[in-house]
PDB file of N, CA and C in Angstrom:
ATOM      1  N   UNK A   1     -72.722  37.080 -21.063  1.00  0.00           N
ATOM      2  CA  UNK A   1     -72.392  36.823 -22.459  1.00  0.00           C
ATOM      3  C   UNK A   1     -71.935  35.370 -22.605  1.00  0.00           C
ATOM      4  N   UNK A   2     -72.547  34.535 -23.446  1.00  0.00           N
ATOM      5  CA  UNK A   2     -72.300  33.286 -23.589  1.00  0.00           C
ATOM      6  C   UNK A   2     -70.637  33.246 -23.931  1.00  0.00           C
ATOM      7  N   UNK A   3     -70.230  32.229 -23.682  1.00  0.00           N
ATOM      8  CA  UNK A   3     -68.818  31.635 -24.048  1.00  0.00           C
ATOM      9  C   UNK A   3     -68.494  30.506 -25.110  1.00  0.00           C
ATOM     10  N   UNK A   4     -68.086  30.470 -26.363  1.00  0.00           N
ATOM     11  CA  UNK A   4     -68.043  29.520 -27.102  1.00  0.00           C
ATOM     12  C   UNK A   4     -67.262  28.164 -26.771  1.00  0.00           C
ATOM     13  N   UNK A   5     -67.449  27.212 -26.964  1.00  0.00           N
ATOM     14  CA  UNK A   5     -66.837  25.468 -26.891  1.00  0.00           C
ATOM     15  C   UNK A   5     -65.338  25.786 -26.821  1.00  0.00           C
ATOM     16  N   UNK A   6     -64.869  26.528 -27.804  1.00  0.00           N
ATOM     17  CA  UNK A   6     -63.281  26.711 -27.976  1.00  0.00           C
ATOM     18  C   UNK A   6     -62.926  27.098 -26.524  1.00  0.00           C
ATOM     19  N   UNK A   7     -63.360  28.617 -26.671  1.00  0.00           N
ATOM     20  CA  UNK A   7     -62.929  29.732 -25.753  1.00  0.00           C
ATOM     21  C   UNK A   7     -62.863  29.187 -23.861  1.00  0.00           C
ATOM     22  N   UNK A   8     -64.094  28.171 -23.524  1.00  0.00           N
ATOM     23  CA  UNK A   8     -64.279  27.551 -22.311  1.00  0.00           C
ATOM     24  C   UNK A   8     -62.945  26.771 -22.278  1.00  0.00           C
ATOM     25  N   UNK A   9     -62.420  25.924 -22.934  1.00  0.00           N
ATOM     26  CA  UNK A   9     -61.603  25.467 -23.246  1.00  0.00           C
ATOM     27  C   UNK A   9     -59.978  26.036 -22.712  1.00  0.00           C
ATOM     28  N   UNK A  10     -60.274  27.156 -23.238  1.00  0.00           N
ATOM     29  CA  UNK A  10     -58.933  28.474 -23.783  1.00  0.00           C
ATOM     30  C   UNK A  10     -58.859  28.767 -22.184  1.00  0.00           C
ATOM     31  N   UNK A  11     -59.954  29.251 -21.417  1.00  0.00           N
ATOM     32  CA  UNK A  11     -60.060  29.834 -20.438  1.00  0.00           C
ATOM     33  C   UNK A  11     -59.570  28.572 -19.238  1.00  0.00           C
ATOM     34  N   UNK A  12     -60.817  27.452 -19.368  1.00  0.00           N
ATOM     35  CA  UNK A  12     -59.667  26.621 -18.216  1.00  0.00           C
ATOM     36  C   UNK A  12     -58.584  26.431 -18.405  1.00  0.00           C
ATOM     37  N   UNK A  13     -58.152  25.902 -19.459  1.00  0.00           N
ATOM     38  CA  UNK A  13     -56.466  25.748 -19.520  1.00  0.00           C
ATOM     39  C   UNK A  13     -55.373  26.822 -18.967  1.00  0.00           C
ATOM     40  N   UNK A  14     -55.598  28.010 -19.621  1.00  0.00           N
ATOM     41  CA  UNK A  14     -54.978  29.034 -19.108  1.00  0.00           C
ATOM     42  C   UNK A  14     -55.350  29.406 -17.757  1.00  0.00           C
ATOM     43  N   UNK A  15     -56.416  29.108 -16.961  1.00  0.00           N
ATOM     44  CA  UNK A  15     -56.438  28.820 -15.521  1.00  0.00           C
ATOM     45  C   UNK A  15     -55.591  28.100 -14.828  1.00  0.00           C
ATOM     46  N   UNK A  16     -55.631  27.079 -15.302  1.00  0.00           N
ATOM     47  CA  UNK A  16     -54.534  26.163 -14.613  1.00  0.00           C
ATOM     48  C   UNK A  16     -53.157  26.334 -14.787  1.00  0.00           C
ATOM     49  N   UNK A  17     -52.793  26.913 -15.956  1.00  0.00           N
ATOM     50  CA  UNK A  17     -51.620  27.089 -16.196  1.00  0.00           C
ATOM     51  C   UNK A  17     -51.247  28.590 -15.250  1.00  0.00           C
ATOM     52  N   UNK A  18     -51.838  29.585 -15.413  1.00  0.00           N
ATOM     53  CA  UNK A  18     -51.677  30.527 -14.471  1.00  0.00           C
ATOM     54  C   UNK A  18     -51.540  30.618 -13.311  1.00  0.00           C
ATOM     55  N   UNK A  19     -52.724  29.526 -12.459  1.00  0.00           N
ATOM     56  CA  UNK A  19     -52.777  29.195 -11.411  1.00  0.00           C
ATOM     57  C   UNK A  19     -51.445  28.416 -10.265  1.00  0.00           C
ATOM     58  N   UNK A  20     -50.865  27.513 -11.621  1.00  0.00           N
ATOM     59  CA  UNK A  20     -50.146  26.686 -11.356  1.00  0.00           C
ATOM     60  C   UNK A  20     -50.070  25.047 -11.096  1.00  0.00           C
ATOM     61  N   UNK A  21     -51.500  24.998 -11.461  1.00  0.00           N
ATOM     62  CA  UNK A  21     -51.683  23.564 -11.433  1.00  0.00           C
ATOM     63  C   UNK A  21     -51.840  22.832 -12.432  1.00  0.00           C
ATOM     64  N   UNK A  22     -50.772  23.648 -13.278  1.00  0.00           N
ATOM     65  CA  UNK A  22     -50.385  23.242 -14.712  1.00  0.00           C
ATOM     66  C   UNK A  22     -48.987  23.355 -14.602  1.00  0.00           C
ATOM     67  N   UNK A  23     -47.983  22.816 -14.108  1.00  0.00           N
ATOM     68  CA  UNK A  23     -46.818  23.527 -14.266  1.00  0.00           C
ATOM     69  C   UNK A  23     -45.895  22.961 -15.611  1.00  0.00           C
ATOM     70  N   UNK A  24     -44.963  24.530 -15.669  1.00  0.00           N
ATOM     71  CA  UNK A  24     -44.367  24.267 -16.561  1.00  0.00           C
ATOM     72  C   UNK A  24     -43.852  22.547 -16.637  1.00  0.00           C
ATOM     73  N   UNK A  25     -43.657  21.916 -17.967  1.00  0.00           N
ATOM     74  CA  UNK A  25     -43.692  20.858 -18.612  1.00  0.00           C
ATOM     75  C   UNK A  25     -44.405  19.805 -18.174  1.00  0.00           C
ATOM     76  N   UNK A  26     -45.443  20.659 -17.802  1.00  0.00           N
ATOM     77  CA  UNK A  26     -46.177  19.470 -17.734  1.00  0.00           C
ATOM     78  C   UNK A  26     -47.771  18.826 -19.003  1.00  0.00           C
ATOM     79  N   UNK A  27     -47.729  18.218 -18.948  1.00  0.00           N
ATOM     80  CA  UNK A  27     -48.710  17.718 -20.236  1.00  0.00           C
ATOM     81  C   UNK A  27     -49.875  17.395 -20.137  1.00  0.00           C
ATOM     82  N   UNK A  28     -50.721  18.353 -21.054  1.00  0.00           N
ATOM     83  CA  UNK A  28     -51.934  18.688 -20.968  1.00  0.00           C
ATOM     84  C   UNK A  28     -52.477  18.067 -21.201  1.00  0.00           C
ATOM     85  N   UNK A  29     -54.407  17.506 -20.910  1.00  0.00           N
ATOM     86  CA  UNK A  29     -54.854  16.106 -21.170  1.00  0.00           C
ATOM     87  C   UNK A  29     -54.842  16.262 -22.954  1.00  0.00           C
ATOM     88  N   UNK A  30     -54.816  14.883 -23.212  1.00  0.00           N
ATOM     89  CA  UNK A  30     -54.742  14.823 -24.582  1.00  0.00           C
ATOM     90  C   UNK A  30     -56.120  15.270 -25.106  1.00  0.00           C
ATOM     91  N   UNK A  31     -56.378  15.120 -26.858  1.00  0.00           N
ATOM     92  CA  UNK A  31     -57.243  15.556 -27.165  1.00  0.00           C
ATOM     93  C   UNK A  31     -58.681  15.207 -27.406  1.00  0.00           C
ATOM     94  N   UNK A  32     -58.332  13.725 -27.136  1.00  0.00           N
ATOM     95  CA  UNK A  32     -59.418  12.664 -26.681  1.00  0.00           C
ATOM     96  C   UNK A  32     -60.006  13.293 -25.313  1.00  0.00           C
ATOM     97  N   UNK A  33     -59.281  12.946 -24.524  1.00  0.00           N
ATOM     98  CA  UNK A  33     -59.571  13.123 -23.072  1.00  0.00           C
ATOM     99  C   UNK A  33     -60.380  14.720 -23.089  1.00  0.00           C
ATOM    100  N   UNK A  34     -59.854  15.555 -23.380  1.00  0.00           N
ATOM    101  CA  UNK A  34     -60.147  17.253 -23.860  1.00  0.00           C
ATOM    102  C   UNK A  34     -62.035  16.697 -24.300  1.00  0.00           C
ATOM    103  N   UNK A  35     -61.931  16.014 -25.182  1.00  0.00           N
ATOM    104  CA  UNK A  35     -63.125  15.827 -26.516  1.00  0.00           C
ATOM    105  C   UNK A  35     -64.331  15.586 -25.021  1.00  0.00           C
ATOM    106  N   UNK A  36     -63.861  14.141 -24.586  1.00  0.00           N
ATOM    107  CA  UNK A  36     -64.888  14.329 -23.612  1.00  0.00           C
ATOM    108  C   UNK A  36     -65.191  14.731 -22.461  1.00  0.00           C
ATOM    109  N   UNK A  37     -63.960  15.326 -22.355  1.00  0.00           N
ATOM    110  CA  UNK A  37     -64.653  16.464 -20.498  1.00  0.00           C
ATOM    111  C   UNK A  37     -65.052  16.969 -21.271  1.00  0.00           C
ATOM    112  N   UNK A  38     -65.311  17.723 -22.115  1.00  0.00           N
ATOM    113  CA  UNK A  38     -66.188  19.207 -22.243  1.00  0.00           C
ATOM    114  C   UNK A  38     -67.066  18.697 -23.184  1.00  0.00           C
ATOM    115  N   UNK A  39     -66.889  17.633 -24.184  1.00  0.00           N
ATOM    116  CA  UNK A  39     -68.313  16.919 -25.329  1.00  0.00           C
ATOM    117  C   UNK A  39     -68.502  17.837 -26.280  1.00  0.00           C
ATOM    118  N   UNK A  40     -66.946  18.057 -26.813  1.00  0.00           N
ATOM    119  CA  UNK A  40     -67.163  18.559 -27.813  1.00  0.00           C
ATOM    120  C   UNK A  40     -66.200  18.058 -28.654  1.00  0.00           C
ATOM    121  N   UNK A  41     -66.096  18.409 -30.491  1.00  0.00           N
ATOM    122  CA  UNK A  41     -65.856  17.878 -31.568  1.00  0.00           C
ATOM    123  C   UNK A  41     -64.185  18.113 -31.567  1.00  0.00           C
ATOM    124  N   UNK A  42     -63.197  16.972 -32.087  1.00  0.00           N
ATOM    125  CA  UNK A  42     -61.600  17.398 -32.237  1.00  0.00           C
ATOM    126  C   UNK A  42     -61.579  18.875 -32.901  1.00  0.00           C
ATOM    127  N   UNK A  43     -62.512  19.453 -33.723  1.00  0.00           N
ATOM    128  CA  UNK A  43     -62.345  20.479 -34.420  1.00  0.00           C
ATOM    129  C   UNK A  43     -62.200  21.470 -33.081  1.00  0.00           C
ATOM    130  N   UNK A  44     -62.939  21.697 -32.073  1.00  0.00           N
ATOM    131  CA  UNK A  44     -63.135  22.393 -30.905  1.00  0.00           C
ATOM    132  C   UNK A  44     -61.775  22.629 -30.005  1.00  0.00           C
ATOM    133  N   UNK A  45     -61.727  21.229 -29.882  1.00  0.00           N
ATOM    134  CA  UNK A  45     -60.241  20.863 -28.830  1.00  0.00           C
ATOM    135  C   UNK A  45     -58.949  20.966 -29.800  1.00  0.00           C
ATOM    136  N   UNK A  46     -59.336  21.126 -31.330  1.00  0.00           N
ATOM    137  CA  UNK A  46     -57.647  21.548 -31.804  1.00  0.00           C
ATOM    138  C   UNK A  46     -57.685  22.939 -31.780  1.00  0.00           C
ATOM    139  N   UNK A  47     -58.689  23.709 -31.894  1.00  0.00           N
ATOM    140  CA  UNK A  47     -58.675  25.369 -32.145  1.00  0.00           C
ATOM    141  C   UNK A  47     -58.108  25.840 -31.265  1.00  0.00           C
ATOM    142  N   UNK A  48     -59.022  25.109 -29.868  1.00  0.00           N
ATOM    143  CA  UNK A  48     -58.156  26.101 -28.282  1.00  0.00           C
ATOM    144  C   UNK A  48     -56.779  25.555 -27.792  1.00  0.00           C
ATOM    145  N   UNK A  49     -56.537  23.945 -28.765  1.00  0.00           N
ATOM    146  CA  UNK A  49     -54.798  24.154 -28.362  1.00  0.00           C
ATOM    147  C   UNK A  49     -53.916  24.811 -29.207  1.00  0.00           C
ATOM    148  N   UNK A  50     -54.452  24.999 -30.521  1.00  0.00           N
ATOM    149  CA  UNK A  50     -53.497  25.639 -31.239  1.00  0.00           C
ATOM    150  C   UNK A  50     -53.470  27.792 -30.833  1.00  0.00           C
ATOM    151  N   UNK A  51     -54.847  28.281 -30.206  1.00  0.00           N
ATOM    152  CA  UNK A  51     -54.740  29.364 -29.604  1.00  0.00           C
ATOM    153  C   UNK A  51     -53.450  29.140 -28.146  1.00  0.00           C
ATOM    154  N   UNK A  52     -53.910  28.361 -27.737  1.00  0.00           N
ATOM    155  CA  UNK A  52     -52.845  27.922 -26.369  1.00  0.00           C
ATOM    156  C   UNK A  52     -50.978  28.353 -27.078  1.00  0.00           C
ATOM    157  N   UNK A  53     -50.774  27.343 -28.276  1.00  0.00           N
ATOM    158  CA  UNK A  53     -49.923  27.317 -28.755  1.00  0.00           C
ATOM    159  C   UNK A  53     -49.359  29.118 -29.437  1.00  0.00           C
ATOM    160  N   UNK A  54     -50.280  29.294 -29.933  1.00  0.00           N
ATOM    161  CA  UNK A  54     -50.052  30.860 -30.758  1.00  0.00           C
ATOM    162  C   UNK A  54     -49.437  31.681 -29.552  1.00  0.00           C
ATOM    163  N   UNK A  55     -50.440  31.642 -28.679  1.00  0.00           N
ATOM    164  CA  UNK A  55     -49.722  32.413 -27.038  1.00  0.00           C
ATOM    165  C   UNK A  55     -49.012  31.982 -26.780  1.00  0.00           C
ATOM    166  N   UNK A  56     -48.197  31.189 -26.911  1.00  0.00           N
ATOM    167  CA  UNK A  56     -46.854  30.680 -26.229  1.00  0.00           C
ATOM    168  C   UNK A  56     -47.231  30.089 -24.760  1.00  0.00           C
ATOM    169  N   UNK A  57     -47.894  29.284 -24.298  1.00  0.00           N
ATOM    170  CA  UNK A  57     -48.423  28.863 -23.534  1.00  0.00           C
ATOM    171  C   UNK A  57     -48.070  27.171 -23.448  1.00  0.00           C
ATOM    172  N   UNK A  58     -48.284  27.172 -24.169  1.00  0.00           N
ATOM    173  CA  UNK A  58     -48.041  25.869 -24.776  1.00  0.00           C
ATOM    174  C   UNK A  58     -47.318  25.017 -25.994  1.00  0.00           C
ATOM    175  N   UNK A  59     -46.760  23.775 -26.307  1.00  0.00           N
ATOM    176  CA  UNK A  59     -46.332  23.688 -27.370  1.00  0.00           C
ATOM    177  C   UNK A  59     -45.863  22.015 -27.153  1.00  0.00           C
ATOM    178  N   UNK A  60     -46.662  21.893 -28.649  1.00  0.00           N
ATOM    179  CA  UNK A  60     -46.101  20.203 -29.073  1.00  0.00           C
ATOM    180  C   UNK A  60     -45.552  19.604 -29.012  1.00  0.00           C
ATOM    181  N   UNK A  61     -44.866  18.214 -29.008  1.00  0.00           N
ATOM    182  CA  UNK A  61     -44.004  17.600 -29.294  1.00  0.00           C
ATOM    183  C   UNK A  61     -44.514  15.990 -29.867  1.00  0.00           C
ATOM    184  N   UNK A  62     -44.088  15.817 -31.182  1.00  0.00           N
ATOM    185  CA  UNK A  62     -44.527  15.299 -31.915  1.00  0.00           C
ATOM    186  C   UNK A  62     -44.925  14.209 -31.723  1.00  0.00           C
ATOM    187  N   UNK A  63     -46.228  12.632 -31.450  1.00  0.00           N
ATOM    188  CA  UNK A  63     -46.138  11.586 -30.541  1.00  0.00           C
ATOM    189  C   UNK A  63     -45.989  11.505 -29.305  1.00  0.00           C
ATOM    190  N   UNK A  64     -45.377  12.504 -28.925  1.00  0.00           N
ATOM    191  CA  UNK A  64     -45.901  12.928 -26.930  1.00  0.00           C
ATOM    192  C   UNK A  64     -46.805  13.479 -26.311  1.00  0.00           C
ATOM    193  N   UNK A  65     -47.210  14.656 -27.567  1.00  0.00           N
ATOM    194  CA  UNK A  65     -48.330  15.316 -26.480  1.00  0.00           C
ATOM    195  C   UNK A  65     -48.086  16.812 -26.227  1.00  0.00           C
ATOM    196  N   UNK A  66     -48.929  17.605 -25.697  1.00  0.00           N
ATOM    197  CA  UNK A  66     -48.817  18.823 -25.556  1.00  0.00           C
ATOM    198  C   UNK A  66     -48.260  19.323 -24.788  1.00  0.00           C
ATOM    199  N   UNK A  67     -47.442  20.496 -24.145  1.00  0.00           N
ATOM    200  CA  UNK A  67     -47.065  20.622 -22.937  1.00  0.00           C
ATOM    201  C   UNK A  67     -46.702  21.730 -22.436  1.00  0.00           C
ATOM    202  N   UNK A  68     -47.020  22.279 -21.616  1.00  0.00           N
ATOM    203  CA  UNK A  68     -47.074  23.515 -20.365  1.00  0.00           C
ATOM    204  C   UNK A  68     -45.346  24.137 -21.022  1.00  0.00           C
ATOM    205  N   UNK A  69     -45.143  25.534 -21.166  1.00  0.00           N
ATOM    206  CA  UNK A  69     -44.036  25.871 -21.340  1.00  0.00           C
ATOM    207  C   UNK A  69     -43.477  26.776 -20.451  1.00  0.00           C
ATOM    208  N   UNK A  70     -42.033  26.946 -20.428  1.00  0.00           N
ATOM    209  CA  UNK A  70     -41.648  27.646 -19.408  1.00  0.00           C
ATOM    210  C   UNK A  70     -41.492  28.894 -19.244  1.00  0.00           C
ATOM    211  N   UNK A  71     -42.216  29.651 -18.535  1.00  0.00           N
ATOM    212  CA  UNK A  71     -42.711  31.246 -18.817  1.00  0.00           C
ATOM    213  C   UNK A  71     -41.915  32.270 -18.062  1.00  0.00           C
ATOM    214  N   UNK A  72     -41.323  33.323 -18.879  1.00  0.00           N
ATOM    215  CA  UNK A  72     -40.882  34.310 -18.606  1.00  0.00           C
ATOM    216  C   UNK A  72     -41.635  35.552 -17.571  1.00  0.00           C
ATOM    217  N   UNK A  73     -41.089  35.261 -16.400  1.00  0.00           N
ATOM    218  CA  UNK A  73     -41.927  35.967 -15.738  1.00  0.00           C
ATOM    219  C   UNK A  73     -41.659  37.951 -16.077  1.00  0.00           C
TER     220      UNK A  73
END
């Protein structure tokens, strides 16, 4: 079953973050950087951080950047 632009997105991130080679506070590539590893549109790379964000996975900080949060095991 194909995988949409967002969702590929959704899935590595939360790989790494699961994995651990995301660790908590640490900051996720920006959304530039996002745009062209995968060559796709800011519309793409804001959907799967703001899903990131909805899960509590992740979360903003305003002029800094995105960043790995600290998870309740």
């Amino acid at each position: 079953m194909p995988t949409s632009k967002t969702q590929k997105i959704i899935n590595d991130l939360t790989e790494k973050i699961e994995s651990g080679e995301l660790v908590p506070g640490a900051q996720i590539p920006s959304a530039a950087e996002l745009r062209a590893q995968y060559g796709v549109s800011i519309t793409v790379v804001r959907g799967a951080i703001n899903w990131l964000k909805a899960k509590g996975l992740v979360e903003g900080h305003s002029g800094l950047g995105v960043f790995v949060v600290e998870r309740e095991e």
